[in-house]
Protein backbone atom coordinates (compact mmCIF):
# COMPACT_ATOMS: atom_id res chain seq x y z
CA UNK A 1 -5.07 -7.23 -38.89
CA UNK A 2 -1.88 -7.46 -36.87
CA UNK A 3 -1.29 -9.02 -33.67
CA UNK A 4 0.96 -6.20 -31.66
CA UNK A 5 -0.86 -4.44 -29.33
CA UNK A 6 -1.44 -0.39 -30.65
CA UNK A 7 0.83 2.50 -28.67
CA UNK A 8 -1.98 3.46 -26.07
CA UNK A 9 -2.20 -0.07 -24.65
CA UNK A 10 1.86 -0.91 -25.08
CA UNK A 11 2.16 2.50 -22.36
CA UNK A 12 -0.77 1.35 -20.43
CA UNK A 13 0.42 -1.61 -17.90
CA UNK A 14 -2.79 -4.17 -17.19
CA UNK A 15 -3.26 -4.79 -13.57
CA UNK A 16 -5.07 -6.87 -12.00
CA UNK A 17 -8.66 -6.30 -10.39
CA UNK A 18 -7.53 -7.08 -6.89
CA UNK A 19 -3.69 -7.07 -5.41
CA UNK A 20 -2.31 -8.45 -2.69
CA UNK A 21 -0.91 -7.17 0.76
CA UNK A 22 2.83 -7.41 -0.83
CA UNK A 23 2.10 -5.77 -4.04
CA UNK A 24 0.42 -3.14 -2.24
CA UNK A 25 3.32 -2.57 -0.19
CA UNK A 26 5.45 -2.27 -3.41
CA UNK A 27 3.73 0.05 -5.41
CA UNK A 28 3.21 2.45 -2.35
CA UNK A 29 6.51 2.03 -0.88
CA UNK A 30 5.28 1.84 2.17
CA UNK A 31 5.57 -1.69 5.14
CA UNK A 32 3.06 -3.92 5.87
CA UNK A 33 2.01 -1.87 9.04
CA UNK A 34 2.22 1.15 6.64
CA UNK A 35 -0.92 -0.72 4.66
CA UNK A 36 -2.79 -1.87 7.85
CA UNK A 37 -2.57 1.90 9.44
CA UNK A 38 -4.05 2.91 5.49
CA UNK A 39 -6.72 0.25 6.52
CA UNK A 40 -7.64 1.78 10.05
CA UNK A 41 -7.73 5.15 8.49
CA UNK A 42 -10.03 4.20 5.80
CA UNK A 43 -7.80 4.83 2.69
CA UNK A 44 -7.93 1.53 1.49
CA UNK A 45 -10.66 -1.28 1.97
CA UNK A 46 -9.60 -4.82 2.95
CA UNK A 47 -11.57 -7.32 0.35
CA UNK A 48 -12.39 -10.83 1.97
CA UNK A 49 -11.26 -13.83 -0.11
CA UNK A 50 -12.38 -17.34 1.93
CA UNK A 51 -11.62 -16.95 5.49
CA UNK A 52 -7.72 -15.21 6.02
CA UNK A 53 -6.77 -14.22 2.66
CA UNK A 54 -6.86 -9.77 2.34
CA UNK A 55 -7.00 -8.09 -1.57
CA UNK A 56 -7.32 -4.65 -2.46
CA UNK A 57 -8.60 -3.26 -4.79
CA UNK A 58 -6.47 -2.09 -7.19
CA UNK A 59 -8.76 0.80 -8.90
CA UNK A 60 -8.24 2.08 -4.96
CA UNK A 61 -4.27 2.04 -4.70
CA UNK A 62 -4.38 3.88 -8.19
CA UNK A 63 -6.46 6.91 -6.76
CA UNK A 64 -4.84 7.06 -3.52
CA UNK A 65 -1.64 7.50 -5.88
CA UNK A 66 -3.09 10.23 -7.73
CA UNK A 67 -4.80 11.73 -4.76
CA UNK A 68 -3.06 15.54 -5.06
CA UNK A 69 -4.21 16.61 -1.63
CA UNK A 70 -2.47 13.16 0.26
CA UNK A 71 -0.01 14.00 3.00
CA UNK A 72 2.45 11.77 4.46
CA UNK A 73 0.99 9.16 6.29
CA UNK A 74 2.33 8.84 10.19
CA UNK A 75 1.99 5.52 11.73
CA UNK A 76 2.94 5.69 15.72
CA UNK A 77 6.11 3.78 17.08
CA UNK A 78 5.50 0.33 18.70
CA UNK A 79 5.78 0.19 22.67
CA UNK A 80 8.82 -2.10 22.48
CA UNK A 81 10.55 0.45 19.61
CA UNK A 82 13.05 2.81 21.31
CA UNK A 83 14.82 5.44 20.17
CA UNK A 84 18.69 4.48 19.43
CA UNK A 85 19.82 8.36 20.13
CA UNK A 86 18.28 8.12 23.52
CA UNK A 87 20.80 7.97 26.27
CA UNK A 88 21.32 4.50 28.06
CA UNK A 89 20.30 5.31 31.83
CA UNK A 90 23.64 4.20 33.60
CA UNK A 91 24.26 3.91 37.65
């Protein structure tokens, strides 16, 4: 019996059960405050681990990947973010 692993699992990468915040972020191409807004719309579900420490799961970043009906998500601009193609008010 040999050792390599067979076709279907060489195509087939192994993730993990839970990802983190960063990886998340990664695979969806998406910021950090592009994951949170994912959060607040219930997309994804935060997972707990000890007291500050977020996961997700990955089974959920997979179907909201294959999701065929997703749209674009829009997060709103910050207060404090203006727009540079606004005209500076001059006196």
């Amino acid at each position: 019996m040999s050792c390599t692993p067979s076709s279907e699992s060489a195509a087939a990468p192994v993730l993990p059960l839970l990802v983190t915040i960063p990886r998340v972020m990664r695979e969806l191409s998406i910021s950090r405050r592009g994951v949170y807004a994912l959060f607040e719309a219930e997309k994804l579900h935060r997972v707990l681990i000890g007291a500050r420490s977020v996961r997700v799961r990955s089974a959920e970043v997979i179907a909201l990947i294959a999701r065929a009906d997703a749209k674009p998500l829009r997060v709103p601009r910050l207060r404090n973010q203006t727009d540079a193609a606004a005209p500076a008010n001059s006196a």
